[in-house]
Protein backbone atom coordinates (compact mmCIF):
# COMPACT_ATOMS: atom_id res chain seq x y z
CA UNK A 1 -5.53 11.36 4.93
CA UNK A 2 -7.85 10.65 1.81
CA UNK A 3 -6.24 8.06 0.84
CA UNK A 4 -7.03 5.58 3.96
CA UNK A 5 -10.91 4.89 4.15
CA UNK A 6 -12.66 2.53 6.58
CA UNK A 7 -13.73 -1.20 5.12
CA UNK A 8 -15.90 -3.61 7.03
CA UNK A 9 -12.62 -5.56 7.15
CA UNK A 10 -10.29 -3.38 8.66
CA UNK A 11 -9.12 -0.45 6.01
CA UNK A 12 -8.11 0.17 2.63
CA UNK A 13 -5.46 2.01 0.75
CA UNK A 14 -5.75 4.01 -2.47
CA UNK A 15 -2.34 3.70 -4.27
CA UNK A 16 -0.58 4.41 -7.02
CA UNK A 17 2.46 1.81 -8.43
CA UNK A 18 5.43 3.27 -9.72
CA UNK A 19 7.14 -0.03 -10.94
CA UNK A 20 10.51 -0.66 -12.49
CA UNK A 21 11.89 2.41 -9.83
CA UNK A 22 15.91 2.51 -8.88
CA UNK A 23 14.67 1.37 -5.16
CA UNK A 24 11.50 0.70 -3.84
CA UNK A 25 9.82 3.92 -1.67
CA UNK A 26 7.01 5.04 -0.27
CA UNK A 27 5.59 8.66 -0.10
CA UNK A 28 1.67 10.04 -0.08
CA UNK A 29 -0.33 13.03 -1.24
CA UNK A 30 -3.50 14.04 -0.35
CA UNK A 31 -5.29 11.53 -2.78
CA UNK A 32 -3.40 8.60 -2.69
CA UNK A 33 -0.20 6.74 -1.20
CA UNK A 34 2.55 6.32 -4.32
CA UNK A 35 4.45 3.40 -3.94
CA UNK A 36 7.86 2.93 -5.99
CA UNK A 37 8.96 -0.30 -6.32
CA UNK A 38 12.32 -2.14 -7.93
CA UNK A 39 10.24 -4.99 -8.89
CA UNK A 40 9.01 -4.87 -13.07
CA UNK A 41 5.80 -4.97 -13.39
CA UNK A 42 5.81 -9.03 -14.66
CA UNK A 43 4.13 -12.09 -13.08
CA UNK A 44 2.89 -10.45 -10.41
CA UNK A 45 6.61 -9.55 -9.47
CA UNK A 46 5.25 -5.77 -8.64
CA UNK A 47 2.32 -7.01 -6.94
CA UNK A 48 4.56 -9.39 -3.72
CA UNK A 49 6.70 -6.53 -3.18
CA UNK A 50 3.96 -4.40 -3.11
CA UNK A 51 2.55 -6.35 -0.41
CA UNK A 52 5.65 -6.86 0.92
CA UNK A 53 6.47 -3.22 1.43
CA UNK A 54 3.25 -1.87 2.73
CA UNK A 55 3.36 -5.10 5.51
CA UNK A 56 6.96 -3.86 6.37
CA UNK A 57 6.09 -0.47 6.61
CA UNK A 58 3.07 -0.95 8.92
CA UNK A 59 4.93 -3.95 10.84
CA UNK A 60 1.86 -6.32 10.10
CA UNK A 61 2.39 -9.67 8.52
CA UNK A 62 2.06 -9.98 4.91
CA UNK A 63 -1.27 -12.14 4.84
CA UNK A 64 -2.87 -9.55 6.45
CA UNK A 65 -2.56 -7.12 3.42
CA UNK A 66 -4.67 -7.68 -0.12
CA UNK A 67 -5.24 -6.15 -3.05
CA UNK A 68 -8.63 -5.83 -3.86
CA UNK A 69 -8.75 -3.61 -6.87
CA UNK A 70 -6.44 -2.87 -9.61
CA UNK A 71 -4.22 -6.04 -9.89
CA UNK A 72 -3.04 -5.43 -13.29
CA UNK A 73 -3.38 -1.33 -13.44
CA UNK A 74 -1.00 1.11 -11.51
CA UNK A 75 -4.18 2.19 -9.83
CA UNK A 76 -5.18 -0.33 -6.72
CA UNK A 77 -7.10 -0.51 -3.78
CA UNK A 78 -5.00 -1.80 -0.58
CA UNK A 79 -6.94 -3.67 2.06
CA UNK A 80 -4.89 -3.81 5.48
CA UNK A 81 -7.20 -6.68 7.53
CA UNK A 82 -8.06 -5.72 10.81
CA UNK A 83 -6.59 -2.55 11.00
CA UNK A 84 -8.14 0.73 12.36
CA UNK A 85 -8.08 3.66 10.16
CA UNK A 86 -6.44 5.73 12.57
CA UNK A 87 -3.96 3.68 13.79
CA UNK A 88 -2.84 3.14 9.96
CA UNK A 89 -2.83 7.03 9.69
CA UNK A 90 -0.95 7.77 12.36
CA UNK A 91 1.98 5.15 11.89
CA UNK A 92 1.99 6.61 7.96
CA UNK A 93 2.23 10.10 9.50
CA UNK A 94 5.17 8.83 11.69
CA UNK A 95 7.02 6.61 9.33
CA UNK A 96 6.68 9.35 6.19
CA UNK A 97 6.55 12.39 7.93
């Protein structure tokens, strides 16, 4: 997967927001993980459950997951802390078929 690339502190995700969505969802594509999310994109309201979601979804706790680019754009850069890139990949392969 493109999308997951190696960081000196654990790995990062390119993703794409989808704010403002009926429910909030994950899927990928070769380029980038698209994450739909119920939350507007207000106050940082899109930003939590962003982080909330992806911790969820790879069963780590929240403070282990920051975004490090793109905190005001639908565009960001994901960093899961401590992770291994393979380990993220293969749980994403699992969880989202």
């Amino acid at each position: 997967m493109e999308f997951i690339r190696e960081h000196r502190s654990g790995v990062t995700l390119a993703v794409k927001v989808v704010p403002n969505a009926s429910r909030s969802e994950l899927r990928f594509d070769e380029r980038r993980l698209i994450v739909r999310l119920a939350a507007p994109p207000l106050e940082g309201k899109a930003n939590r459950e962003l982080i909330k979601i992806i911790a969820k979804t790879l069963r780590i706790p929240q403070g282990s997951v920051e975004i490090l680019q793109g905190k005001t754009g639908r565009e960001k850069v994901v960093l899961i802390v401590g992770a291994e890139k393979q380990s993220v990949s293969d749980l994403l392969l699992r969880i989202l078929g």
